[in-house]
Every structure is written in C-alpha cells, then in structure tokens.
Protein backbone atom coordinates (compact mmCIF):
# COMPACT_ATOMS: atom_id res chain seq x y z
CA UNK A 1 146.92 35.73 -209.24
CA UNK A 2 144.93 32.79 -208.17
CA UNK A 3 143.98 31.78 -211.51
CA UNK A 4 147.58 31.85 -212.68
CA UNK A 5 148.72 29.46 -209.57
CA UNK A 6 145.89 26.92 -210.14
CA UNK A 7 146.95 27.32 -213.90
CA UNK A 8 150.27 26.21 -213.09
CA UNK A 9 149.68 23.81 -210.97
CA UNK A 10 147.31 21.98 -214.00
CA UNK A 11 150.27 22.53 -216.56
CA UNK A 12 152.55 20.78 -213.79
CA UNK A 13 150.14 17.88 -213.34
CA UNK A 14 149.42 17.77 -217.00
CA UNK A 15 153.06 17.84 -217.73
CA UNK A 16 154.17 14.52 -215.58
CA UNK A 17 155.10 12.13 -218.56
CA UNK A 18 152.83 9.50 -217.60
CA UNK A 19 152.29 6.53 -220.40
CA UNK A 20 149.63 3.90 -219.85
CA UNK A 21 150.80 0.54 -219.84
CA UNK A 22 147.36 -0.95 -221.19
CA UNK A 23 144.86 0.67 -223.22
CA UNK A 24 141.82 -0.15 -221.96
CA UNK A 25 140.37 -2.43 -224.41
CA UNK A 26 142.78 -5.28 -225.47
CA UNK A 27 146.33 -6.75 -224.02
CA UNK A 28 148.33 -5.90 -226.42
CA UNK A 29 151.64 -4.61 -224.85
CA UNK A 30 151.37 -8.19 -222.51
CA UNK A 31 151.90 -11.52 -222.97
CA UNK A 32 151.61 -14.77 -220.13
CA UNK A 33 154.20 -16.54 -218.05
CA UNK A 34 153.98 -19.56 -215.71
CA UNK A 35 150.44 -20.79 -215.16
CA UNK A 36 147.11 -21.17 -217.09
CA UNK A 37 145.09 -19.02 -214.70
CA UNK A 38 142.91 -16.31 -217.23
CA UNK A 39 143.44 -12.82 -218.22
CA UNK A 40 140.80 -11.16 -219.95
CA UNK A 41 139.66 -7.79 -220.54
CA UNK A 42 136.18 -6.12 -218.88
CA UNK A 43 134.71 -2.87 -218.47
CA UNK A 44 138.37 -1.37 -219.21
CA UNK A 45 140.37 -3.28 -217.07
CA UNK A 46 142.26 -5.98 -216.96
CA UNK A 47 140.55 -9.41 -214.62
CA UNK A 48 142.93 -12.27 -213.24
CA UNK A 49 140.54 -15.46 -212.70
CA UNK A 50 141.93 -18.39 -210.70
CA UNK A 51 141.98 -21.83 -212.26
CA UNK A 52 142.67 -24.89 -210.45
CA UNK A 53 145.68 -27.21 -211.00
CA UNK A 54 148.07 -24.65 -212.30
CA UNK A 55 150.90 -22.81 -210.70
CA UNK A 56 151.35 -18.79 -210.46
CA UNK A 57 150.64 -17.41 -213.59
CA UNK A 58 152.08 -13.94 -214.83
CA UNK A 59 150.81 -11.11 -217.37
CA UNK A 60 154.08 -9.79 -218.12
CA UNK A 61 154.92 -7.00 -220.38
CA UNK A 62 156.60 -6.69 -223.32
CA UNK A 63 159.00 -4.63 -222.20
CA UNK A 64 161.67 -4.41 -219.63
CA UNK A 65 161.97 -1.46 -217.16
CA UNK A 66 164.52 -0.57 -214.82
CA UNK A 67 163.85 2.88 -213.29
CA UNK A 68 160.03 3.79 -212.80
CA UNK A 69 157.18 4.63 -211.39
CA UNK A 70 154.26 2.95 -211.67
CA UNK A 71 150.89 3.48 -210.17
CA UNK A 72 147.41 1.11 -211.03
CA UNK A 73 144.40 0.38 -209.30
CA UNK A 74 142.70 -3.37 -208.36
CA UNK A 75 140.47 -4.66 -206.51
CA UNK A 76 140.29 -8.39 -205.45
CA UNK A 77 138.42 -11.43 -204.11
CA UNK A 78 138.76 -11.64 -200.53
CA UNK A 79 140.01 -15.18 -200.68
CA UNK A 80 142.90 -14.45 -203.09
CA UNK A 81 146.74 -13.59 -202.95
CA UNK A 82 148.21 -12.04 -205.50
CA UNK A 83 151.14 -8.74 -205.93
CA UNK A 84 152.41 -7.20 -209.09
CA UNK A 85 156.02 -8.25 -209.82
CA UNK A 86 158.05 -5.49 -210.78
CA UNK A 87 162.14 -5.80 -212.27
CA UNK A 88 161.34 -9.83 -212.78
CA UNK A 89 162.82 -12.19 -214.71
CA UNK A 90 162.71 -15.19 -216.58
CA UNK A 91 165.56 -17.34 -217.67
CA UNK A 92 166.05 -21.01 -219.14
CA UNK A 93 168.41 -21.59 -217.05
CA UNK A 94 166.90 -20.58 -213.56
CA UNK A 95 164.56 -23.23 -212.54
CA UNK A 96 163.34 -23.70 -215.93
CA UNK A 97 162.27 -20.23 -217.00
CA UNK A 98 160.10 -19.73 -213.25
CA UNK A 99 159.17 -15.89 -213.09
CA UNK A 100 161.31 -14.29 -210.17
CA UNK A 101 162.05 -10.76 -209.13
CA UNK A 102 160.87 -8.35 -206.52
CA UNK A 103 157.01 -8.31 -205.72
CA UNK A 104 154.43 -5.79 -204.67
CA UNK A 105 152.15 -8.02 -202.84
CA UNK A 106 148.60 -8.48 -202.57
CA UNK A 107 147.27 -9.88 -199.47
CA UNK A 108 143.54 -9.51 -198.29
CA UNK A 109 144.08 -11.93 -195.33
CA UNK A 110 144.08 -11.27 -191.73
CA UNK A 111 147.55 -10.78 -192.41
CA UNK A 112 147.32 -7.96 -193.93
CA UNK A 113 150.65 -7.62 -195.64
CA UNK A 114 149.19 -5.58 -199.02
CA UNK A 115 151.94 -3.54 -200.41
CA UNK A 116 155.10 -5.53 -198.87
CA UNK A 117 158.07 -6.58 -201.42
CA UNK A 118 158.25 -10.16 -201.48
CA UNK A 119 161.26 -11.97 -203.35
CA UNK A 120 159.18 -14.08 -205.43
CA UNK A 121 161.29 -17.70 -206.07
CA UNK A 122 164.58 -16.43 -204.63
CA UNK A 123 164.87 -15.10 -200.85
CA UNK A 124 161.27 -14.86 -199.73
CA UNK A 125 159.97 -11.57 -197.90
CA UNK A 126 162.29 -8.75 -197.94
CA UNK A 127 159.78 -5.91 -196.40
CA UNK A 128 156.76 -7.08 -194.74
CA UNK A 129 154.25 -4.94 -193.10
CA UNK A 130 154.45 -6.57 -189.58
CA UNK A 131 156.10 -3.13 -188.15
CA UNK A 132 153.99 -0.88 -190.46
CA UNK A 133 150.18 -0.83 -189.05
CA UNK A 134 148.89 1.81 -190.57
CA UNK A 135 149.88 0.51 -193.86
CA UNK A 136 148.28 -2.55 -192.75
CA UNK A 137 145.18 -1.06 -192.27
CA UNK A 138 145.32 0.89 -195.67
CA UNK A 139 144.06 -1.83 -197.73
CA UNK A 140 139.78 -1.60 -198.29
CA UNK A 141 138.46 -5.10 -198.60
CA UNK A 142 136.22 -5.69 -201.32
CA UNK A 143 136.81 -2.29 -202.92
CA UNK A 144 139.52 -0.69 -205.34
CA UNK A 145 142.49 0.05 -204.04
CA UNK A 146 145.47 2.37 -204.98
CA UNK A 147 149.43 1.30 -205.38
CA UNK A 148 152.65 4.06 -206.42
CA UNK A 149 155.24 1.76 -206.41
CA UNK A 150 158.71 3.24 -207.34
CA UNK A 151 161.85 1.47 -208.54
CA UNK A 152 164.96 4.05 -208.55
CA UNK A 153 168.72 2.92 -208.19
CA UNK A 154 168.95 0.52 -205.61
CA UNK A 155 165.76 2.25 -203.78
CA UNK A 156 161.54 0.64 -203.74
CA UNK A 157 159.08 2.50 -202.34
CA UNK A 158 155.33 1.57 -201.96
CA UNK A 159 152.04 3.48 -201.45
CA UNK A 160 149.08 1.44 -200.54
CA UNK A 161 145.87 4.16 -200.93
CA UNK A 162 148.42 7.22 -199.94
CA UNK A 163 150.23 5.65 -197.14
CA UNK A 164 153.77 4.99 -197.22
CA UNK A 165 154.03 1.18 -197.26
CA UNK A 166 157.77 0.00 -197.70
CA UNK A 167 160.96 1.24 -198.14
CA UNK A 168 163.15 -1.15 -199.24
CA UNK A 169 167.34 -0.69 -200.21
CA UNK A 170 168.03 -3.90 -202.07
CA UNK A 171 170.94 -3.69 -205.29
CA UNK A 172 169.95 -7.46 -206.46
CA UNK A 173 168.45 -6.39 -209.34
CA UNK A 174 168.46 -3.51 -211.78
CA UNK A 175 166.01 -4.13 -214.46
CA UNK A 176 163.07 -6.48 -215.84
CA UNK A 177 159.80 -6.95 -216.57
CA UNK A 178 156.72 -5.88 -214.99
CA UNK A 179 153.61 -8.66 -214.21
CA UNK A 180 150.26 -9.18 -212.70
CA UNK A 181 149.95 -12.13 -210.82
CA UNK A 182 147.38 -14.39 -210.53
CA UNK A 183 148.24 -17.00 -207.82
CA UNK A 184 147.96 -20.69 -207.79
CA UNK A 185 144.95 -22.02 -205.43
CA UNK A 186 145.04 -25.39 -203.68
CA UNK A 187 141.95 -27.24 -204.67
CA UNK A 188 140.00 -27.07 -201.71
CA UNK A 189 140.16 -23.01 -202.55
CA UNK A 190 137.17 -21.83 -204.98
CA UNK A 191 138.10 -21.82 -208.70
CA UNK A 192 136.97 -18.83 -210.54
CA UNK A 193 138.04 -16.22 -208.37
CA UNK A 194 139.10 -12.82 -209.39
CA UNK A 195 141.33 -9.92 -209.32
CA UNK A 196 141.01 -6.72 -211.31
CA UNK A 197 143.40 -4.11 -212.27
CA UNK A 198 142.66 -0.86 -214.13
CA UNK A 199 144.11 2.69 -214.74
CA UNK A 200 148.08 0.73 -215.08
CA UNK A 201 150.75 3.78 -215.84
CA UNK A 202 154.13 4.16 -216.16
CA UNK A 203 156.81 7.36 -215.89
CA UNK A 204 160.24 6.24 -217.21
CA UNK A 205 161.47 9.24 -218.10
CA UNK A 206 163.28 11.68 -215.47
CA UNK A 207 162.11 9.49 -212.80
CA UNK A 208 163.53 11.14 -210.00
CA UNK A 209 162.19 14.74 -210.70
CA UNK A 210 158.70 12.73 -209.84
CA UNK A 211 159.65 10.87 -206.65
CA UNK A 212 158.00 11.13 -203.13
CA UNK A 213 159.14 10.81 -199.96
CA UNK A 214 158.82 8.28 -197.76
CA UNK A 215 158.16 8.88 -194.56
CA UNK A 216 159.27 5.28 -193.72
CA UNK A 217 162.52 4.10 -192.55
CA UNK A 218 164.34 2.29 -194.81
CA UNK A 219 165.32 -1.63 -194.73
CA UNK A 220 168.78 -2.41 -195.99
CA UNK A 221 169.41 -5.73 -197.26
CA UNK A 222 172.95 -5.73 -197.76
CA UNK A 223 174.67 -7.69 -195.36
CA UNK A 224 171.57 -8.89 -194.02
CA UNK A 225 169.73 -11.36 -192.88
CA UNK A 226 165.65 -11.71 -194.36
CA UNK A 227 163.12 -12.74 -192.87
CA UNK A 228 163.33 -15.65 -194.37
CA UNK A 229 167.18 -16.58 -193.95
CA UNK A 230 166.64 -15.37 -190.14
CA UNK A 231 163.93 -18.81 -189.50
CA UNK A 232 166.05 -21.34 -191.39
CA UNK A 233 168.88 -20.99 -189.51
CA UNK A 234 171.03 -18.86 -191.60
CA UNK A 235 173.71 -16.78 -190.07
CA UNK A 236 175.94 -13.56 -190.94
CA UNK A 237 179.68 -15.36 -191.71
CA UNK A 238 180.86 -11.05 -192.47
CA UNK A 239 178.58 -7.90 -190.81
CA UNK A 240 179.98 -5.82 -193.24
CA UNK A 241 181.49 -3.49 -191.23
CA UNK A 242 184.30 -5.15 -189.28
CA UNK A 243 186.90 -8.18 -189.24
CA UNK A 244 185.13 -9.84 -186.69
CA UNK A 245 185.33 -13.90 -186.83
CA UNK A 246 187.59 -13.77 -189.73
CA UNK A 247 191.70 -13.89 -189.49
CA UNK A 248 194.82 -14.19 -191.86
CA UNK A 249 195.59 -17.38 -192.73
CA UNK A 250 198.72 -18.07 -191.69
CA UNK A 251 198.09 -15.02 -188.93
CA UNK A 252 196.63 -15.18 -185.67
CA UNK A 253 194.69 -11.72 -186.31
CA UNK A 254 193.19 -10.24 -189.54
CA UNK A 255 195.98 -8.96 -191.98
CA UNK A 256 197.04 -5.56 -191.46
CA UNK A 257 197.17 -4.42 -194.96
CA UNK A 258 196.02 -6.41 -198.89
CA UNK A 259 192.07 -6.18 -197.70
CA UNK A 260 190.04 -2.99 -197.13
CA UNK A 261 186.21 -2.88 -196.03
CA UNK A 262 184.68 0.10 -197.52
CA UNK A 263 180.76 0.63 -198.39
CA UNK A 264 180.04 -2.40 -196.92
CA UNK A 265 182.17 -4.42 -199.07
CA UNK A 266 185.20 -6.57 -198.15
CA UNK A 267 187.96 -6.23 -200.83
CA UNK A 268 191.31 -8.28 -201.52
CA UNK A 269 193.62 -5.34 -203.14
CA UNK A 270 195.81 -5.68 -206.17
CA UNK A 271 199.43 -6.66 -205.59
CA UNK A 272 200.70 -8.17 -208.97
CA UNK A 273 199.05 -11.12 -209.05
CA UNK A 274 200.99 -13.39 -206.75
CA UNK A 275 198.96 -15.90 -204.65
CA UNK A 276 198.93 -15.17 -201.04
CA UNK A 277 201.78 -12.84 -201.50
CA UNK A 278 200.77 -9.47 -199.97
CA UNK A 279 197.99 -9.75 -197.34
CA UNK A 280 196.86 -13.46 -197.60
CA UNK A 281 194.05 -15.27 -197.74
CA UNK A 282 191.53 -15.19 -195.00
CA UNK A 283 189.66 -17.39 -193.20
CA UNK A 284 187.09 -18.06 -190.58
CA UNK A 285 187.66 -18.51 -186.97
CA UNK A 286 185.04 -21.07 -186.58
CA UNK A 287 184.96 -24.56 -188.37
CA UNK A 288 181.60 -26.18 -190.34
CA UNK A 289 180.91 -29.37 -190.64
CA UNK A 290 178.23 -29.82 -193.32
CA UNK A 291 176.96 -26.45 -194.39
CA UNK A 292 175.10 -23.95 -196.73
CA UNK A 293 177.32 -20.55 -198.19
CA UNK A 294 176.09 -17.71 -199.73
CA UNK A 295 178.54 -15.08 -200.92
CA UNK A 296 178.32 -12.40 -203.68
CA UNK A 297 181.52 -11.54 -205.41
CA UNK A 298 182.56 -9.36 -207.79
CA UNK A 299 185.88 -9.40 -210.61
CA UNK A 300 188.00 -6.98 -212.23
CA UNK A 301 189.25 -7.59 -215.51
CA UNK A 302 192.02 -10.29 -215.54
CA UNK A 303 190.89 -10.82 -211.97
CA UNK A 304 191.26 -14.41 -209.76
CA UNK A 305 190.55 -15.18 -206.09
CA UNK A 306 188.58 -18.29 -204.73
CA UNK A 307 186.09 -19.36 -202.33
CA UNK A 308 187.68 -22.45 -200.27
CA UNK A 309 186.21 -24.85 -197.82
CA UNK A 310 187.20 -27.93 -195.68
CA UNK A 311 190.41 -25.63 -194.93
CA UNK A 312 192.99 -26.83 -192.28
CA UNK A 313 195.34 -23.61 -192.33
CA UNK A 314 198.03 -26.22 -190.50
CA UNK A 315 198.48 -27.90 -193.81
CA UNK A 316 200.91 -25.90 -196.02
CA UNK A 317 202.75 -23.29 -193.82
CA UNK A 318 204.91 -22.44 -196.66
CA UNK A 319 204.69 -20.06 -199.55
CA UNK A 320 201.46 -20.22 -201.46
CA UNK A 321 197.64 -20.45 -200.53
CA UNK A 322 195.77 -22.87 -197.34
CA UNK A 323 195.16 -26.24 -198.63
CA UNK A 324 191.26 -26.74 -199.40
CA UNK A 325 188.38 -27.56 -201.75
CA UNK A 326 187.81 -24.32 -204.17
CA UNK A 327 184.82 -22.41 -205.73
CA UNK A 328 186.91 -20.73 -208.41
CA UNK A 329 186.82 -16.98 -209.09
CA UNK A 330 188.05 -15.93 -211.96
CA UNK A 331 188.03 -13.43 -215.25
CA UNK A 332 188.02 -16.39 -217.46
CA UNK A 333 188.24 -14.62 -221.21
CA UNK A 334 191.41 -12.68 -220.04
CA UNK A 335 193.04 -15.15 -217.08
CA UNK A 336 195.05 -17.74 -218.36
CA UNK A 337 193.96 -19.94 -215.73
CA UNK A 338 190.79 -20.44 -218.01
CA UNK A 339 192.65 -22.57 -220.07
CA UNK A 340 194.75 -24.46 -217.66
CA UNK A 341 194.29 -27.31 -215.08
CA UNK A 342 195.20 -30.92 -214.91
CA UNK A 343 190.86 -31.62 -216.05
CA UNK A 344 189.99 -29.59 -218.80
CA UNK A 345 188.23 -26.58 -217.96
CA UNK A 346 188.48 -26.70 -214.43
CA UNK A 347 189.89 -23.60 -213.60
CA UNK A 348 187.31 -21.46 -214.81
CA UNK A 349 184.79 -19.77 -213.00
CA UNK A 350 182.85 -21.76 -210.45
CA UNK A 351 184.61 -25.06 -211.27
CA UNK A 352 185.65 -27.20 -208.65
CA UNK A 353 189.23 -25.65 -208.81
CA UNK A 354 191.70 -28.04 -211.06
CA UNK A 355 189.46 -31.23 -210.53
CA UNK A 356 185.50 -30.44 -212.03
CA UNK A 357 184.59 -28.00 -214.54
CA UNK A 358 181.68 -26.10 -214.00
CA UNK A 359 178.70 -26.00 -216.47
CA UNK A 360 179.56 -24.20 -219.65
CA UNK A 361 176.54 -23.06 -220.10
CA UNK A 362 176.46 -21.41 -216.77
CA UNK A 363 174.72 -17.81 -216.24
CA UNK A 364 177.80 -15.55 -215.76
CA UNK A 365 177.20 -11.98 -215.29
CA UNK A 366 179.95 -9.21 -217.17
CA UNK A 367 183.00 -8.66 -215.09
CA UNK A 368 182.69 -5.96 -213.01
CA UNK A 369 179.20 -6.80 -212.04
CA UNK A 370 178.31 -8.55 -209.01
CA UNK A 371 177.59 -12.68 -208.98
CA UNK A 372 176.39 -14.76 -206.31
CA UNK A 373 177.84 -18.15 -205.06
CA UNK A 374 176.37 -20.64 -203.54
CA UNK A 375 177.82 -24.17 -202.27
CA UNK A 376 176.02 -26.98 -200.55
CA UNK A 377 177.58 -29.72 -198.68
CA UNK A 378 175.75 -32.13 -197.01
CA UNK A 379 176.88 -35.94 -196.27
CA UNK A 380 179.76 -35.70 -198.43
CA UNK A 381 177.42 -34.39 -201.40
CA UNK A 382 178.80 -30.73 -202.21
CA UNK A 383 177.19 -28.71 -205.11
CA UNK A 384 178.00 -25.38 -206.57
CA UNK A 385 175.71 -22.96 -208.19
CA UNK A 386 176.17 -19.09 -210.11
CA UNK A 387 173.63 -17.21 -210.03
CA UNK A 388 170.08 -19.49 -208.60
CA UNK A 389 171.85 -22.46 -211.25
CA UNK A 390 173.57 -25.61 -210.42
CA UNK A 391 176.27 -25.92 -212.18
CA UNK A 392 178.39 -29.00 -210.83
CA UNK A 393 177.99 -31.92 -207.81
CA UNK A 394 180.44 -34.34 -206.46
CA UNK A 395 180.67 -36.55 -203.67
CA UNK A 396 183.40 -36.00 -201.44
CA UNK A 397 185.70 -39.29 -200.41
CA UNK A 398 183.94 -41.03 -203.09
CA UNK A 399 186.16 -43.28 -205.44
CA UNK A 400 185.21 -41.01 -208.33
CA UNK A 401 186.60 -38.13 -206.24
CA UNK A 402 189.52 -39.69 -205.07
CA UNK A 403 190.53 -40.63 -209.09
CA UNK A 404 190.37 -37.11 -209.57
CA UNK A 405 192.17 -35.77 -207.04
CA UNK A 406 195.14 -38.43 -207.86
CA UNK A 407 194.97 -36.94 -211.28
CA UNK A 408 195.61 -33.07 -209.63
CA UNK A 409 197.74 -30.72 -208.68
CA UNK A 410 196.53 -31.79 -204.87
CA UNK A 411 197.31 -35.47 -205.49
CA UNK A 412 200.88 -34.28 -203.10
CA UNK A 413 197.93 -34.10 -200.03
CA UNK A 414 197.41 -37.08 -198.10
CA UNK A 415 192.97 -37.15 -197.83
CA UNK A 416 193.02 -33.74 -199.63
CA UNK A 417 189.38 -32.27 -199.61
CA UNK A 418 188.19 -35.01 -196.64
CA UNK A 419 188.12 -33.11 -193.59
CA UNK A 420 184.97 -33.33 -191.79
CA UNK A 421 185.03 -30.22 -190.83
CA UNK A 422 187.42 -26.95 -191.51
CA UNK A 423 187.46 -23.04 -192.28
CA UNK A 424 185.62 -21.32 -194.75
CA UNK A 425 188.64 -19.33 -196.50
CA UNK A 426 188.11 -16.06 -199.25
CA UNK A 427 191.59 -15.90 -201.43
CA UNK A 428 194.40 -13.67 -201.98
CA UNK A 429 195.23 -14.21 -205.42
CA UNK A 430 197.00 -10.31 -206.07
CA UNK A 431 193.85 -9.23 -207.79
CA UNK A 432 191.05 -7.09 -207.18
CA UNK A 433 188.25 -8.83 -205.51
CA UNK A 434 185.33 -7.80 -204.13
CA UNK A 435 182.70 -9.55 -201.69
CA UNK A 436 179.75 -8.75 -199.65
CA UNK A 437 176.80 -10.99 -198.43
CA UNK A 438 178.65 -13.32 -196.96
CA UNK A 439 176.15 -16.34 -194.82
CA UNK A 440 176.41 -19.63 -193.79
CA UNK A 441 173.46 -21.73 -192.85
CA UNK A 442 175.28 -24.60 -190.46
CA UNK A 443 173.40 -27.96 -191.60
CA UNK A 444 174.98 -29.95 -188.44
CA UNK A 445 177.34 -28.39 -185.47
CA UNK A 446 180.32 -25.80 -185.29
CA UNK A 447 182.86 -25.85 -183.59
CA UNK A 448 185.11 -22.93 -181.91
C-alpha cells in the first residue's frame, strides 16, 4: 500500500505539464527590449549585468502568455532592483514602444518589497508588501531565491520561497509577454552588477487544475484607488457601488430608471437610440476647475455615449443633451456619426466631439472590450488620450478654438466650452454603455 501511494504521488508530480522556458545553455526562445544592460548565459542560467547610461532593459520572450504559471529561481546583487514582468507589452504607439505590464518585483533593499506587483510605466504599485511581513522577510539576501507567480483570469498570485506574497484582482490586462528585468542604475551606483535566474518554467495548459491557494486576502483594483493615485491627489469621482455625488441632468436626484450599477459597473441602458431620451445624462454634483479624468468605458456594437466636461446643466433645459466640451464614445465602423460632423472626422471615437478629430492612428481596442479615457485640462490646455496615447490637444478660448467652434454645431452657444469651471457629465445617448474606474485628480479647487 505504501509503495502504491508514494507511486502515485510521483506519477502526479511527474504528470504536471511543466515546459521550461530556457534551456539551459543558449537564449534562444528570448530576445531584448528597452536598455543595453547584458544578458548572457553561465553555469545554466541566465545573468542580468547592469550597465551604466541605459534605461530598464528587458529579456522578453518570444511568446505571449495569458494564463500561467510560472515558477524560476534568482539570486541578486544586494545593491540591485529588478522583478520579472509578466502579461507586458510593447507598442509603437505607447510611449514609443516602452515595455509596460504587471511586475513581479525584485527588491533586496531595506524595503523589502520582493514579490509585490508593480505596474511598470502605467499606475505604479498595485500590491506592495508593506501589510505582508512575513513575506517581507521571505526573501534570503545574497542567496537563491524561489518565485510561483500565477496569472489566471483576472487573478495574480505570488510565492516568494513558499510564502504567499500577493494577491492581486486586477482585469487591465489579459495577455503578453513575459521578461527579466535588468534595471537602469544612476551613475553613482556600481556598473557591472548582477542578477541571475535559473530553473525558468512554465504550465499553460489546464492552469487551474495546478493552482494554490492563497492564504492572503485579496486586493481589488477596480474602482480603486493605488497606491500611487492615493499620494498624487487622485480621488474616486464613482465607488462603484452607489449613486453617490452623481445626479440626472436635468434632475435634482439620480434618474430612477435608463442606468443600472451591477458588478461594479455603471451602465446607460438601451432605449432606441435617442439622446437624453429615457434616463438622461448624468452628471457630477461637484464642479472642477482645471483637472485630470480617468474613466474606462466600454461599447456595444452600433453603440454612442460621451464623456463631457465644462458642463453648466442651466444651459439647454430643453430636449436634447447638457451643453459641454465632449470626449466622444462611439462604435465608429457601424455608427453613422463616424462619418458626420461639421470637421471631418470629428465624431469618431475620442475626438473632440464635432470640432477636433482624434488621431487616426489611435490604439482602439474591439468593441465590446473595455478602453480607458483620459483628459487633461490645465490653463486652458485640454488633451485627450485612448489607451496611455495622446491623441489630440487644444487650447480652450484660444482664437484657433473659437474659429472652430463658429464653424460647429455649438456656434448657437454664446462662450461655448469657456467655463472655468463646470460638471463632469457621462451621456445618455439610447445605447448600451458601460463605465467603471471613474477618478478625477483636481489640479486647482472644487467647488460644492
């Protein structure tokens, strides 16, 4: 009997579909990102040496990976940082092909943060270790140490030597690459230093039949502030769960029916199509002056809604939306609106509604996924962005601005778009809209 359980158990371990993500001998499989720092190979395993003058470098693999579990071993220089980046990415169009994803760090400083996530070159530290001391004390200096990282769904987990390091809920991205990062060193830092990783391997297949348990609570990002956001001021415009600070436009409460919140999401329903026509467009109680927005948002096919700001909801009582400048939301291959408005193009997604057209080149993801917003105004200069890319910039009052507003639909508006300060508004357009992650970092004062 006993040799049939431990005969079992070997055929179990034997059978977990591990596949080694570097041989041993060569880096095939890998290729470099970002910096000039130096990867060779040694005593099979893979060594990361600093180099001075140089900014993060990256051995990236070939291939992408979405669900996983990886687990490697390193050791490294005591005056180093470094992590291993796991579902990262690297696009021309997002600050010039910079590597940025989710990161495993790995930090031999007093700090003592080895095995947080770190958002590399997007929203800084999503799971630190500050709350987590006896992952903190985990990490051996100066000897090798041992990560299981997993990446399933929405769900990263980290083991730093066996204990249960991070648990982090996060949906901002699905899939990419894997690296090893080497980081960049100020030049009063020792050139030449080094990090070594051996025994790298990979399950992709039935992930979840392999996953642990952590005995961690987990941290949710969604509707969230980091770490990060928290210090710079930023500030929750939705919680996610309620209709506090927001009312109807034209309404001195929040509209009874046309919006649901459900899983944390804030949703304009269907109703034909019609613009503020069932339950209206909403809008902040407070007004901002000159401001930072973040807000992810998500469109069904044919779909259109908007993002306004500078909104006085005392202008146009009538029929129709609250008078204000627009981030435009839209389905642009099947809404008509696409190929409409008095400037060419400037009706389509994150255009300057009916007065700038957005980049066309701008990094749109499918319909039915979700896309982040971001807008920028500050002394009259406004910018939008999609996705971490600019994509337009105007300056409010200006005489260029002015031309084009006389040239618009809003050219009926005496100062349209010049308020110093109004409501941030989410449309009712009759189409099904979806947002979530909704801040505002204030750049001057509020008002009630």
């Amino acid at each position: 009997m006993a040799f049939l359980i431990l005969n079992c158990a070997k055929n179990t371990k034997e059978d977990i579909p591990w596949v080694n993500l570097f041989d041993g001998k060569t880096l095939n499989g890998w290729h470099q990102k970002g910096g000039e720092a130096k990867y060779t190979v040694r005593d099979n395993a893979i060594v990361g040496t600093t180099v001075h003058n140089t900014p993060n470098s990256f051995l990236t693999t070939d291939k992408m990976y979405d669900d996983f579990i990886l687990e490697l071993e390193y050791k490294v220089d005591p005056t180093m940082n470094s992590g291993i980046q796991i579902r990262s990415n690297s696009f021309p169009h997002y600050r010039d092909g910079r590597v940025h994803g989710y990161q495993v760090e790995i930090d031999p400083s007093d700090r003592a943060w080895s095995g947080g996530i770190y958002d590399e070159s997007r929203r800084g530290w999503l799971n630190p270790l500050a709350d987590n001391p006896e992952a903190q004390k985990a990490f051996k200096q100066n000897e090798w140490n041992h990560y299981r990282i997993e990446a399933i769904g929405d769900t990263i987990k980290t083991w730093v030597n066996g204990i249960p390091a991070t648990h982090l809920i996060d949906e901002k991205t699905a899939s990419g690459f894997i690296c090893l990062q080497v980081h960049s060193i100020k030049e009063d830092k020792q050139d030449g230093t080094e990090i070594v990783w051996k025994n790298i391997k990979i399950i992709t297949d039935s992930v979840s039949l392999y996953s642990k348990k952590s005995t961690i609570k987990p941290i949710i990002t969604k509707n969230q502030l980091t770490i990060d956001e928290k210090k710079k001021g930023w500030k929750l415009l939705w919680d996610g769960k309620t209709t506090n600070g927001w009312r109807g436009a034209k309404l001195e409460e929040f509209p009874e029916s046309g919006w649901k919140i459900e899983n944390g999401e804030l949703t304009v329903l269907a109703s034909g199509g019609g613009e503020s026509t069932a339950g209206g467009d909403i809008v902040t109680k407070e007004l901002y002056s000159d401001f930072e927005l973040k807000v992810d948002f998500k469109v069904t096919p044919g779909g259109n809604s908007g993002i306004k700001y500078y909104v006085d909801t005392n202008i146009n009582k009538g029929a129709g939306s609250s008078i204000g400048l627009e981030y435009q939301i839209l389905d642009d291959d099947l809404h008509p609106d696409a190929k409409l408005g008095n400037h060419e193009g400037s009706r389509t997604v994150s255009s300057l509604y009916d007065l700038i057209q957005a980049d066309v080149n701008k990094p749109i993801n499918p319909v039915g996924e979700w896309n982040t917003a971001y807008i920028i105004s500050k002394d009259n200069h406004v910018e939008h962005w999609l996705n971490g890319t600019k994509v337009l910039e105007y300056e409010r009052k200006s005489d260029d601005y002015r031309k084009l507003v006389s040239e618009s639909k809003y050219e009926k508006w005496p100062n349209f778009g010049e308020l110093d300060e109004g409501q941030i508004l989410l449309q009712d357009h009759g189409d099904l809209i979806s947002f979530k992650n909704v801040k505002i970092r204030p750049i001057n004062n509020t008002k009630e």
